[in-house]
N, C-alpha and C. Protein backbone atom coordinates (compact mmCIF):
# COMPACT_ATOMS: atom_id res chain seq x y z
N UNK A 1 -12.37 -12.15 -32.60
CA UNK A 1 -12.56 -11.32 -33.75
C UNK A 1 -11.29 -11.30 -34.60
N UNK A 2 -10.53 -12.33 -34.42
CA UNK A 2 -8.99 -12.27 -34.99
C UNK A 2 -9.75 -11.88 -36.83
N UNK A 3 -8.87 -11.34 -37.47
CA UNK A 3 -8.82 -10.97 -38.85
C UNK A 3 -8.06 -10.23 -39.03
N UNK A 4 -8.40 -9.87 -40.39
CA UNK A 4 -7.04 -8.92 -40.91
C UNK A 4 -7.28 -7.54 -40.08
N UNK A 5 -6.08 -7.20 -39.20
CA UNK A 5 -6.15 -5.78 -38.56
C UNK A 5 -6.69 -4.53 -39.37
N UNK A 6 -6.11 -4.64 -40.88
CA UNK A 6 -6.24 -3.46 -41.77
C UNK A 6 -7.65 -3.35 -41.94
N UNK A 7 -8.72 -4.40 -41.75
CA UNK A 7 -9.75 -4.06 -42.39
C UNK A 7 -10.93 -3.27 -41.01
N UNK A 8 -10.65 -3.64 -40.01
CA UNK A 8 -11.31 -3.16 -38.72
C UNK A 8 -11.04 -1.98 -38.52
N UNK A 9 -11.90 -1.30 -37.87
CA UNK A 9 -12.09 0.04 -37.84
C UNK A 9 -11.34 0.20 -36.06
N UNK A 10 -11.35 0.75 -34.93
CA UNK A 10 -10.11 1.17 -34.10
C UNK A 10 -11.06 0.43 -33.05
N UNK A 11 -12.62 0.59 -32.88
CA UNK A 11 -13.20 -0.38 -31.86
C UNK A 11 -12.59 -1.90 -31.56
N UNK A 12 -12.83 -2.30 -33.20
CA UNK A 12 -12.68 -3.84 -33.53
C UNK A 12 -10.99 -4.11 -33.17
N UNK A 13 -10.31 -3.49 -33.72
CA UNK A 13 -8.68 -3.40 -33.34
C UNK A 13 -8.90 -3.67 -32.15
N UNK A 14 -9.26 -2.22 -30.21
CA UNK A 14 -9.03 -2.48 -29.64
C UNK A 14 -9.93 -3.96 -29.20
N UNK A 15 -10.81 -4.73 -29.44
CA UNK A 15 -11.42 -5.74 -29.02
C UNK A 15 -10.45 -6.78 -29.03
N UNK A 16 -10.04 -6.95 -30.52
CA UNK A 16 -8.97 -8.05 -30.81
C UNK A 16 -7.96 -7.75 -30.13
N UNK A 17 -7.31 -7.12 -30.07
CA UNK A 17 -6.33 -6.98 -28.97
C UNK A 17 -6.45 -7.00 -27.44
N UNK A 18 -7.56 -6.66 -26.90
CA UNK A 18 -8.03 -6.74 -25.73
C UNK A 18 -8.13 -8.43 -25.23
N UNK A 19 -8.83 -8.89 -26.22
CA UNK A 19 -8.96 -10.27 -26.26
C UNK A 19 -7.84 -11.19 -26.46
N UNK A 20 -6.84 -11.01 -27.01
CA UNK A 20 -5.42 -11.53 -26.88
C UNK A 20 -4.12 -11.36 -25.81
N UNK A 21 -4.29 -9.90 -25.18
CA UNK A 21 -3.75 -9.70 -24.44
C UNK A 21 -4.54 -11.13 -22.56
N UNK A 22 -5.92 -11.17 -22.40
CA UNK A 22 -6.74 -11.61 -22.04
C UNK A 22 -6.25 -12.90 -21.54
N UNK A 23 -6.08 -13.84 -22.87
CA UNK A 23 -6.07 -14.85 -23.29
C UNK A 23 -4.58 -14.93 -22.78
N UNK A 24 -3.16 -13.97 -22.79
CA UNK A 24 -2.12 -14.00 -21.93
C UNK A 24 -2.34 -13.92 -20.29
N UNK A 25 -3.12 -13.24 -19.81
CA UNK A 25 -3.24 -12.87 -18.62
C UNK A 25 -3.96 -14.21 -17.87
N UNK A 26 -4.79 -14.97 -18.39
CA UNK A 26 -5.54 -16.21 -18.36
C UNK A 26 -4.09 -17.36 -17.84
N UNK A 27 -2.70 -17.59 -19.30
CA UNK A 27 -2.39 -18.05 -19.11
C UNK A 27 -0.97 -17.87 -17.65
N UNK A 28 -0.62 -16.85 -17.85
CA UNK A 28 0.27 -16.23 -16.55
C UNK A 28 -0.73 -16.72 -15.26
N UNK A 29 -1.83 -16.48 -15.49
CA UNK A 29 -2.64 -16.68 -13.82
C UNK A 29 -2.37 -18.01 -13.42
N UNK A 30 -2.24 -19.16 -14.39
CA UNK A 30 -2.05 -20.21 -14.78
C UNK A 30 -0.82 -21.09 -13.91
N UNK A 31 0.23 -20.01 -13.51
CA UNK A 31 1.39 -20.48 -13.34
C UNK A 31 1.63 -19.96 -12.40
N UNK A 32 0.62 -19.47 -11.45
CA UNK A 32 1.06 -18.72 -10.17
C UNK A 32 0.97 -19.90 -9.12
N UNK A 33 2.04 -20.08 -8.46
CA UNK A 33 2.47 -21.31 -7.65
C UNK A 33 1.02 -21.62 -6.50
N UNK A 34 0.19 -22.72 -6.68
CA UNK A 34 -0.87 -23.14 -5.99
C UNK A 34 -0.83 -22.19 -4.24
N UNK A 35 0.55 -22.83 -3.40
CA UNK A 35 0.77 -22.13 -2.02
C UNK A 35 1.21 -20.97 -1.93
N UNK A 36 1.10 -20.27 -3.54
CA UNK A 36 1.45 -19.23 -2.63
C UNK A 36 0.67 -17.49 -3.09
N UNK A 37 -0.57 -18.21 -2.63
CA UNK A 37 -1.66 -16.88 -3.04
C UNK A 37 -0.87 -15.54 -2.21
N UNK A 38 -0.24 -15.65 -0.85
CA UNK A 38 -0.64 -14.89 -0.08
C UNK A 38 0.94 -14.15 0.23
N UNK A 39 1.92 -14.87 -0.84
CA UNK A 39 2.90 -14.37 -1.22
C UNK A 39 3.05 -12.98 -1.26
N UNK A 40 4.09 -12.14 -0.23
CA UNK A 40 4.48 -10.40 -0.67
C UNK A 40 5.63 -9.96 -0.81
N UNK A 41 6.22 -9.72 -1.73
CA UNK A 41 7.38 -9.56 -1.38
C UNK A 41 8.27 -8.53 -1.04
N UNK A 42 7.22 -7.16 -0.82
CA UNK A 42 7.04 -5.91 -0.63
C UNK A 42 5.64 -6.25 1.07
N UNK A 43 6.04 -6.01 2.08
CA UNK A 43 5.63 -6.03 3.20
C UNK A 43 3.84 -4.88 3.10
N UNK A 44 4.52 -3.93 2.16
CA UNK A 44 3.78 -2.81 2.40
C UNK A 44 2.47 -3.14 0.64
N UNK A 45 3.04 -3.94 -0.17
CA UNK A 45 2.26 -3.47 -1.34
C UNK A 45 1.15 -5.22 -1.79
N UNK A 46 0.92 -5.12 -2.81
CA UNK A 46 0.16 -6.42 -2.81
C UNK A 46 0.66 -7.90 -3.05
N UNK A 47 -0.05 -9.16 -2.15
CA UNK A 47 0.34 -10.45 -2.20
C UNK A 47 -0.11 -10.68 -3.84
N UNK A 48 0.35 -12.09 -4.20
CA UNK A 48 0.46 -12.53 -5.45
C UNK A 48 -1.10 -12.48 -5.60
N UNK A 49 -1.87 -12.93 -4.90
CA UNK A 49 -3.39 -13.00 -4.90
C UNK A 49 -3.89 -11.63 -5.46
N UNK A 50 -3.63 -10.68 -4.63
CA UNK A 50 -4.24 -9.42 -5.07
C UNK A 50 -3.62 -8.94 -6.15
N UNK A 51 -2.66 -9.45 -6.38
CA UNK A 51 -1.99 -8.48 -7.69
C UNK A 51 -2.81 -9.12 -9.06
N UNK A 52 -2.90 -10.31 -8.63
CA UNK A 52 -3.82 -11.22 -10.19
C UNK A 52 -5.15 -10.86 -9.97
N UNK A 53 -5.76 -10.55 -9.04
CA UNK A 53 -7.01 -10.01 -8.44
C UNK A 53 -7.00 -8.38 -9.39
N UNK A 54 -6.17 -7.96 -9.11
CA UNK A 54 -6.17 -6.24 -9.73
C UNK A 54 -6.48 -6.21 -11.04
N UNK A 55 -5.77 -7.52 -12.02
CA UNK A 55 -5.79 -7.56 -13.28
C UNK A 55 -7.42 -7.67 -13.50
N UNK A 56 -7.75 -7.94 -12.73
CA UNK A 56 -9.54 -8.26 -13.66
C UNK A 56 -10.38 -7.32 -12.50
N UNK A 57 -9.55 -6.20 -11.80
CA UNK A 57 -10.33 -5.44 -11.36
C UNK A 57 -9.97 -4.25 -12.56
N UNK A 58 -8.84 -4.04 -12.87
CA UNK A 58 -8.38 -3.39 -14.24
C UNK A 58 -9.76 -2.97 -15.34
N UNK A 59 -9.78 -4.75 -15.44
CA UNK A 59 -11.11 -4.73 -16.67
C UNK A 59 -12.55 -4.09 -16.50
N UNK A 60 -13.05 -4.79 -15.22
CA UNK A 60 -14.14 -4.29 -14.68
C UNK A 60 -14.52 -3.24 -14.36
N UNK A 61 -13.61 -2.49 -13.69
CA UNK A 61 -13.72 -0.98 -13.39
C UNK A 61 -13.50 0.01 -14.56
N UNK A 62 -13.09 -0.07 -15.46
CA UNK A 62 -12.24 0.44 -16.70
C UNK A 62 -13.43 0.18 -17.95
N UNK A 63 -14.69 -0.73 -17.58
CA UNK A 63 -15.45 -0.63 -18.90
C UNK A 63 -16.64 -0.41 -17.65
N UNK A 64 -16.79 -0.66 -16.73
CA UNK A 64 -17.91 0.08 -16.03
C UNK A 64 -18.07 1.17 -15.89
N UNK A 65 -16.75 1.93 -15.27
CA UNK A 65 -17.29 3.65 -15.67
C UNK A 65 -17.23 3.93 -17.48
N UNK A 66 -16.33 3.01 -17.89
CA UNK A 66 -16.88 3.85 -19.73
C UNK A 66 -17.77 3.60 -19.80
N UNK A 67 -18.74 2.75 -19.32
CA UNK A 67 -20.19 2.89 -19.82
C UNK A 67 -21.07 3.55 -19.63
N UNK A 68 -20.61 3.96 -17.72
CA UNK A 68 -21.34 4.94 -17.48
C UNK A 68 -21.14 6.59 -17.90
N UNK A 69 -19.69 6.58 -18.29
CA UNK A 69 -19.29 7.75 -18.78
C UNK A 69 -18.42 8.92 -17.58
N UNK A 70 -18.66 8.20 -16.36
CA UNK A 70 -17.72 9.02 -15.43
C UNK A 70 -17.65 7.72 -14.20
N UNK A 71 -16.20 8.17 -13.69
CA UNK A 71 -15.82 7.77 -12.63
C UNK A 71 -16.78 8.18 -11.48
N UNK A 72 -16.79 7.25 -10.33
CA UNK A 72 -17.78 7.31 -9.20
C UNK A 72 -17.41 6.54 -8.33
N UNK A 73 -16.62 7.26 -6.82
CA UNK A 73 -15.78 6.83 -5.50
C UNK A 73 -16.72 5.51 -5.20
N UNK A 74 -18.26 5.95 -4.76
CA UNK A 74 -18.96 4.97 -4.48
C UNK A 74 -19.61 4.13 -4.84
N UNK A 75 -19.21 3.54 -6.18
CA UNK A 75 -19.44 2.69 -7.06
C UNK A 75 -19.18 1.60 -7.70
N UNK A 76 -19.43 0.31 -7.75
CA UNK A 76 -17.89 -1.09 -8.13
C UNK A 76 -19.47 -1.57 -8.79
N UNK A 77 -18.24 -2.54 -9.84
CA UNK A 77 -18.62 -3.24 -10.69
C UNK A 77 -19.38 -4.38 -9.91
N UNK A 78 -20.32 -4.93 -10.42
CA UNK A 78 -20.78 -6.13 -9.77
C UNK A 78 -20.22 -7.28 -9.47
N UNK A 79 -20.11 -8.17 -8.89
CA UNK A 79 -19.41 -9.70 -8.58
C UNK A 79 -17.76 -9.70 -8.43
N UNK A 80 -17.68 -8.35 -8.17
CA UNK A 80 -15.85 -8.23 -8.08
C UNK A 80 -15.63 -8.59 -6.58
N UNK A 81 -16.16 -9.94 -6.24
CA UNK A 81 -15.68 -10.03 -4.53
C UNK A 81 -13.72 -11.42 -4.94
N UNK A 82 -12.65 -10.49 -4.62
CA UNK A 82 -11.82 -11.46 -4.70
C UNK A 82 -12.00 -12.85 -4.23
N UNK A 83 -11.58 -13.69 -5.18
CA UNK A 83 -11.39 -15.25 -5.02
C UNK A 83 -9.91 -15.44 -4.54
N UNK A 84 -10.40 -16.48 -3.32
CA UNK A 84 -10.15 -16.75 -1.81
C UNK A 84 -8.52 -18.09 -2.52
N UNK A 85 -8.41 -18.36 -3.60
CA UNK A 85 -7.58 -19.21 -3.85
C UNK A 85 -7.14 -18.90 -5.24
N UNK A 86 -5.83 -19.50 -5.57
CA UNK A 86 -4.92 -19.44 -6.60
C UNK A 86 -5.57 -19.91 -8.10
N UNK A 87 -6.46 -21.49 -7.62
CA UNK A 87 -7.30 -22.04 -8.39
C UNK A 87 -8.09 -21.45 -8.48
N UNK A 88 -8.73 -20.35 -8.29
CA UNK A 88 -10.30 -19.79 -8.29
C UNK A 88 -9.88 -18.55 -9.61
N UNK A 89 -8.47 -18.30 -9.23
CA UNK A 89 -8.18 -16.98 -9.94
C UNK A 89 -8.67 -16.82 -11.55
N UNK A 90 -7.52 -17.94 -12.34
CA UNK A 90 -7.44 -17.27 -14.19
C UNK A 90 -9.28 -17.75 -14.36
N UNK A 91 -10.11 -18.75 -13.52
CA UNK A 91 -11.80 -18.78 -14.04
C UNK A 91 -12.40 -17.16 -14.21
N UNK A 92 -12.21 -17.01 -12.28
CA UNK A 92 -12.69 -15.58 -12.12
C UNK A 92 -12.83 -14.63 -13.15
N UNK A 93 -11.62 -14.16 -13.12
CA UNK A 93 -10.71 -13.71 -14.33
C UNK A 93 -11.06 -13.55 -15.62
N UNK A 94 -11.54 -15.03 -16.12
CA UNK A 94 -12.07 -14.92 -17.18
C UNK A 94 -13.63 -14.70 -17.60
N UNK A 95 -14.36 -15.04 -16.29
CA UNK A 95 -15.81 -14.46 -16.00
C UNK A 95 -15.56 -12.66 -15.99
N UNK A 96 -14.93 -12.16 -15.78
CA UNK A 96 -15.07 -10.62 -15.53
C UNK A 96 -14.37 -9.95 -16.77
N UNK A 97 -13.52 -10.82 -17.32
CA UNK A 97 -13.41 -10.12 -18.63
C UNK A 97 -14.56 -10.45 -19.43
N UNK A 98 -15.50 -11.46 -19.40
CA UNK A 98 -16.63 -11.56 -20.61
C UNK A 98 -17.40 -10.59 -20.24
N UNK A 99 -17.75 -9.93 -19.21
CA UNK A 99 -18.56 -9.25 -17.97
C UNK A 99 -17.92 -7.51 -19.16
N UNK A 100 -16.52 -7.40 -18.86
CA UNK A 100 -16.25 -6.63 -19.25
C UNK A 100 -16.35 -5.94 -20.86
N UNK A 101 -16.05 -6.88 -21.61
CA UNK A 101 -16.48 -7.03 -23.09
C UNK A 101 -17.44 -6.71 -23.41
N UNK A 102 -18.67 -7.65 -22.38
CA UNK A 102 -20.01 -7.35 -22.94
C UNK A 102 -20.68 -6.10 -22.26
N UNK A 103 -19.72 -4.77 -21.64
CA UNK A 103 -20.34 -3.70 -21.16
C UNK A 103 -19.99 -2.98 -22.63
N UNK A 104 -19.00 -3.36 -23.17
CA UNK A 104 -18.99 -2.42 -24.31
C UNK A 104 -19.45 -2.87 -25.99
N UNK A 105 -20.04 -4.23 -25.58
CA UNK A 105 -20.70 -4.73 -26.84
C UNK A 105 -21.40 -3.54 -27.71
N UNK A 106 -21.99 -2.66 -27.25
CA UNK A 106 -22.55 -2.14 -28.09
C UNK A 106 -22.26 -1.26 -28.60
N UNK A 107 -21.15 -0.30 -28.12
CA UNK A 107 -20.03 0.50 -28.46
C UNK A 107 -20.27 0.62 -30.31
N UNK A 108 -20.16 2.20 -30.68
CA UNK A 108 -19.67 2.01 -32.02
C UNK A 108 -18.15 2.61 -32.14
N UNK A 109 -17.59 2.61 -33.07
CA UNK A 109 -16.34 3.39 -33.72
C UNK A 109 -16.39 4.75 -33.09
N UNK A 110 -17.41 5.51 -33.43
CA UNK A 110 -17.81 6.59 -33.02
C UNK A 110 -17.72 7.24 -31.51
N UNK A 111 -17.99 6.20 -30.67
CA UNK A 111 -18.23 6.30 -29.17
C UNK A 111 -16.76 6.53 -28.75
N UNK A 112 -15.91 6.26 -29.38
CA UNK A 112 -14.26 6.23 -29.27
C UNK A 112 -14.01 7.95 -28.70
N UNK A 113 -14.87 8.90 -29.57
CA UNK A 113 -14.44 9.84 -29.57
C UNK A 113 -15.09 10.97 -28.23
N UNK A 114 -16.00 9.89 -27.79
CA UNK A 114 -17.11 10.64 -26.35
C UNK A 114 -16.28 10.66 -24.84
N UNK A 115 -16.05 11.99 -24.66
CA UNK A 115 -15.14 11.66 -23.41
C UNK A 115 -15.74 11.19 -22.37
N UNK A 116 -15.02 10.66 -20.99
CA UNK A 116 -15.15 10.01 -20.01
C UNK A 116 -14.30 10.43 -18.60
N UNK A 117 -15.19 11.12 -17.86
CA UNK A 117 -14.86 12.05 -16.66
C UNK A 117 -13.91 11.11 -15.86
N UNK A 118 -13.10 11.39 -15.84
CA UNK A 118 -12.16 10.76 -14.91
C UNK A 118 -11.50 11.46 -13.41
N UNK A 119 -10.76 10.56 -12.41
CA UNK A 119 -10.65 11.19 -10.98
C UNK A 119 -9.36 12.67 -12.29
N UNK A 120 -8.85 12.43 -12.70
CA UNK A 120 -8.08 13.65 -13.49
C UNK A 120 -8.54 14.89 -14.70
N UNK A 121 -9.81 14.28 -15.05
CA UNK A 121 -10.32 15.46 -15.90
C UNK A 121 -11.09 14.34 -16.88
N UNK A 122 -11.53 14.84 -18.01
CA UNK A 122 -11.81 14.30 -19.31
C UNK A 122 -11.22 13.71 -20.06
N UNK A 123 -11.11 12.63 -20.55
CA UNK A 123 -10.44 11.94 -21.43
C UNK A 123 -11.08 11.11 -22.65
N UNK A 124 -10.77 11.42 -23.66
CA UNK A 124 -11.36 10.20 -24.18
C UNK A 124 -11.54 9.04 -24.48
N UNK A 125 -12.55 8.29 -25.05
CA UNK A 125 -12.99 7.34 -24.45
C UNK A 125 -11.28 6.14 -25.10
N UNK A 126 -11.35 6.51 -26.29
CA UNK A 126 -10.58 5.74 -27.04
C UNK A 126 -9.11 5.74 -25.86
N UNK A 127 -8.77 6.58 -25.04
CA UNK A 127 -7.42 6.52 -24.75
C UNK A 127 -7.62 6.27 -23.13
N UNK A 128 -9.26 6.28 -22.71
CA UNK A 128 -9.21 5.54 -21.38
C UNK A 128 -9.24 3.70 -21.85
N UNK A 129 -9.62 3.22 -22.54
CA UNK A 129 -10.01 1.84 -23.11
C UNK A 129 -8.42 1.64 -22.99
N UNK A 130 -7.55 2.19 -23.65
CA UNK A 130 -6.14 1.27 -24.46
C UNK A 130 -5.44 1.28 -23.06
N UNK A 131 -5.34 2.72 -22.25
CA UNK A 131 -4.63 2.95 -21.49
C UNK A 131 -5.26 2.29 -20.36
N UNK A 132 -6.75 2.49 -19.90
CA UNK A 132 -6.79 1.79 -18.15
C UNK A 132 -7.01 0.45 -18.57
N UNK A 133 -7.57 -0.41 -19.13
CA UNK A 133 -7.41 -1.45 -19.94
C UNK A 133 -6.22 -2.18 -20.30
N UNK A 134 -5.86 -1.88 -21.35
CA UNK A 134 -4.93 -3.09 -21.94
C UNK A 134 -3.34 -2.14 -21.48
N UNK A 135 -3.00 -1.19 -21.32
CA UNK A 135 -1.44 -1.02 -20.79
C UNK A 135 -1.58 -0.96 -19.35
N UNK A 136 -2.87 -0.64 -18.89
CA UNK A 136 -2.95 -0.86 -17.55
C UNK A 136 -2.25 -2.32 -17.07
N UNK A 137 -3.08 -3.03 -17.87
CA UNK A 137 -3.37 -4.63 -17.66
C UNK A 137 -1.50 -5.50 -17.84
N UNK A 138 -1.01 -4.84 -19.15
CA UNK A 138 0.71 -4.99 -19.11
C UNK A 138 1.63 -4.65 -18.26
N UNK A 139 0.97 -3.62 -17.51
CA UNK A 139 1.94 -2.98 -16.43
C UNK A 139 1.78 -4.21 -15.01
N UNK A 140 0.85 -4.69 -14.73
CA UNK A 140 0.85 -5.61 -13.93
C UNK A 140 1.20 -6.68 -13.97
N UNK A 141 0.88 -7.43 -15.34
CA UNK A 141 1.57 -8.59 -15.54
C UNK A 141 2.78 -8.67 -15.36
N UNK A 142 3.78 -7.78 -16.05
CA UNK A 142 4.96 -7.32 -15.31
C UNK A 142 5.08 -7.74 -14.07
N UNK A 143 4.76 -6.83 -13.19
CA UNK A 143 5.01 -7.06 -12.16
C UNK A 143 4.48 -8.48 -11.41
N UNK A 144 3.23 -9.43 -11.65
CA UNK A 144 3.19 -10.44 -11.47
C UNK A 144 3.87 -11.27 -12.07
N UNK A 145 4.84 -11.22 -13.00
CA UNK A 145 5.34 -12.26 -13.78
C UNK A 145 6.92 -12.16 -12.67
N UNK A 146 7.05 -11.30 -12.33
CA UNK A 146 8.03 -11.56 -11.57
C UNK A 146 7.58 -11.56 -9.86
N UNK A 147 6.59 -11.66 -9.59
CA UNK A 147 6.20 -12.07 -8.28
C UNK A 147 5.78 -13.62 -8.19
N UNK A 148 6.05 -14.23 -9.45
CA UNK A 148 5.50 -15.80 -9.79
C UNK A 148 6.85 -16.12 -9.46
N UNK A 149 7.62 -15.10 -10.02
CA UNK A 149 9.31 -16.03 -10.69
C UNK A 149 9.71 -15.96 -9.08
N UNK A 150 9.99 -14.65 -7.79
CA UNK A 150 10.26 -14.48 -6.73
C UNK A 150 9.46 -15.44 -5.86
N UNK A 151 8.84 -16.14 -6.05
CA UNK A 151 7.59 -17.12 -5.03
C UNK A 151 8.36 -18.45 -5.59
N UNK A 152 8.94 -18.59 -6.66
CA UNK A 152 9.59 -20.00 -7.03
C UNK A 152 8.32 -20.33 -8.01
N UNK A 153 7.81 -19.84 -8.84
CA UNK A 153 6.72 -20.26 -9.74
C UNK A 153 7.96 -19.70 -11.72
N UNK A 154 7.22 -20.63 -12.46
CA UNK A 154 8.18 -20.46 -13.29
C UNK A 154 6.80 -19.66 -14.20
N UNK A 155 6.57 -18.56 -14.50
CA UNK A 155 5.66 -17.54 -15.43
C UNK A 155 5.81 -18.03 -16.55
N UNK A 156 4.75 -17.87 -17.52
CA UNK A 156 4.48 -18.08 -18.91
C UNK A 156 4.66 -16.65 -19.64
N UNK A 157 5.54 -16.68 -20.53
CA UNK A 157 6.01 -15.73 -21.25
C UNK A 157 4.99 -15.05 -21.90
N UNK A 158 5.03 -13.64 -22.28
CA UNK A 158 3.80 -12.86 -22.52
C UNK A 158 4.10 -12.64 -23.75
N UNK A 159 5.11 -12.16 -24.29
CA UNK A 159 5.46 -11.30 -25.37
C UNK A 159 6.85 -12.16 -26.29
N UNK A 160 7.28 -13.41 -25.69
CA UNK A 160 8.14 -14.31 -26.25
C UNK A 160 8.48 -15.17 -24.66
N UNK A 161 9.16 -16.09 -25.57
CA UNK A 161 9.01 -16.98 -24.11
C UNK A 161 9.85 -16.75 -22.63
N UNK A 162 9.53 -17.49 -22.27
CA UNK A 162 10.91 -17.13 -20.77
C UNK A 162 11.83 -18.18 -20.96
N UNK A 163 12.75 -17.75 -19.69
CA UNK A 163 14.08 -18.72 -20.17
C UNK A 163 13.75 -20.31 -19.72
N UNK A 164 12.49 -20.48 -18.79
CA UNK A 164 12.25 -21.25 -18.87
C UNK A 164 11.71 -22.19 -20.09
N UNK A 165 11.13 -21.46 -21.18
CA UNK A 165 10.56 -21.98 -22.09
C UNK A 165 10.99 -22.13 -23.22
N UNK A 166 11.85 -21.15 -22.94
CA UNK A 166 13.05 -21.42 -24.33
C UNK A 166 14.70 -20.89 -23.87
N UNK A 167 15.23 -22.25 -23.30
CA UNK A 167 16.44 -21.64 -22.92
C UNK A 167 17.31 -20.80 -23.61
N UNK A 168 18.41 -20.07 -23.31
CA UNK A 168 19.11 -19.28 -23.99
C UNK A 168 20.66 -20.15 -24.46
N UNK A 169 21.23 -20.30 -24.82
CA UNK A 169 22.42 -20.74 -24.98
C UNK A 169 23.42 -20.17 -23.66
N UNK A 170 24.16 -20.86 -23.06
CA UNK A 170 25.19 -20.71 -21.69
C UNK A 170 26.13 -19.52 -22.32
N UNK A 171 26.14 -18.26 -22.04
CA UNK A 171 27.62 -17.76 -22.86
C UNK A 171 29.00 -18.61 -22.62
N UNK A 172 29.66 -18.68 -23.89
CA UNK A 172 31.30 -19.18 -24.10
C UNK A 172 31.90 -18.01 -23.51
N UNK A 173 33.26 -18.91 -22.34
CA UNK A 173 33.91 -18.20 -21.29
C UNK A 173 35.03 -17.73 -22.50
């Protein structure tokens, strides 16, 4: 939906942006070192697998209850069974974000403003979308972009490049 931002109303905004951020997370999955799904570098918290796994549980869970309108313990999105390999991941990934998109296809501008019962109270809809969604979704990459770099995988820059991709100049001693 790329276009001029000014002319979209705050749905269309978050879509296009949802969809670009996406299209980063696609390529980071990209660069997560083939051997080493099962990578932890925290004993106690998640391998590289599950952490790229989370990102598109992020999506799924995050437009399944907005659709339904409340959170529910005993409840998961459909086809969210983690993929068993590194290669299986940015496809997955990108099957559950179309999955995700198209729960809120029908969404108007309006619906922005209908709250959505959460494990913390009510919120609305507009600030569960940006927040469990797309800053959700930044907060992990983060942290996978440096569980790629700690595994010996060189990450694809999200927000400008890495030093792999665009070296820096050596500082003069």
């Amino acid at each position: 939906m790329e276009g001029d931002c000014w002319q979209m109303n705050e749905l269309e905004r978050f879509i296009d942006v949802w969809d670009r951020e996406a299209a980063k997370t696609v390529k980071l999955l990209q660069t997560i070192p083939k051997d080493q799904y099962d990578y932890r570098p925290d004993p106690e918290g998640r391998s590289i697998g599950e952490m790229a796994w989370h990102l598109a549980e992020g999506e799924a869970y995050g437009s399944f209850f907005a659709a339904k309108g409340a959170y529910a313990m005993d409840e998961r999105p459909p086809g969210m069974q983690r993929p068993k390999s590194v290669e299986a991941l940015a496809p997955e990934y990108e099957r559950v974000h179309r999955e995700a998109r198209e729960r809120l296809s029908g969404y108007t501008a309006e619906d922005l403003d209908r709250p959505i019962k959460t494990f913390g109270g009510d919120v609305p809809m507009r600030d569960h979308l940006w927040d469990f969604i797309v800053l959700h979704g930044a907060h992990h990459r983060g942290q996978l972009t440096m569980m790629i770099r700690q595994s010996g995988g060189k990450p694809a820059g999200m927000f400008g490049p890495t030093r792999e991709e665009f070296p820096l100049p050596k500082p003069k001693a």
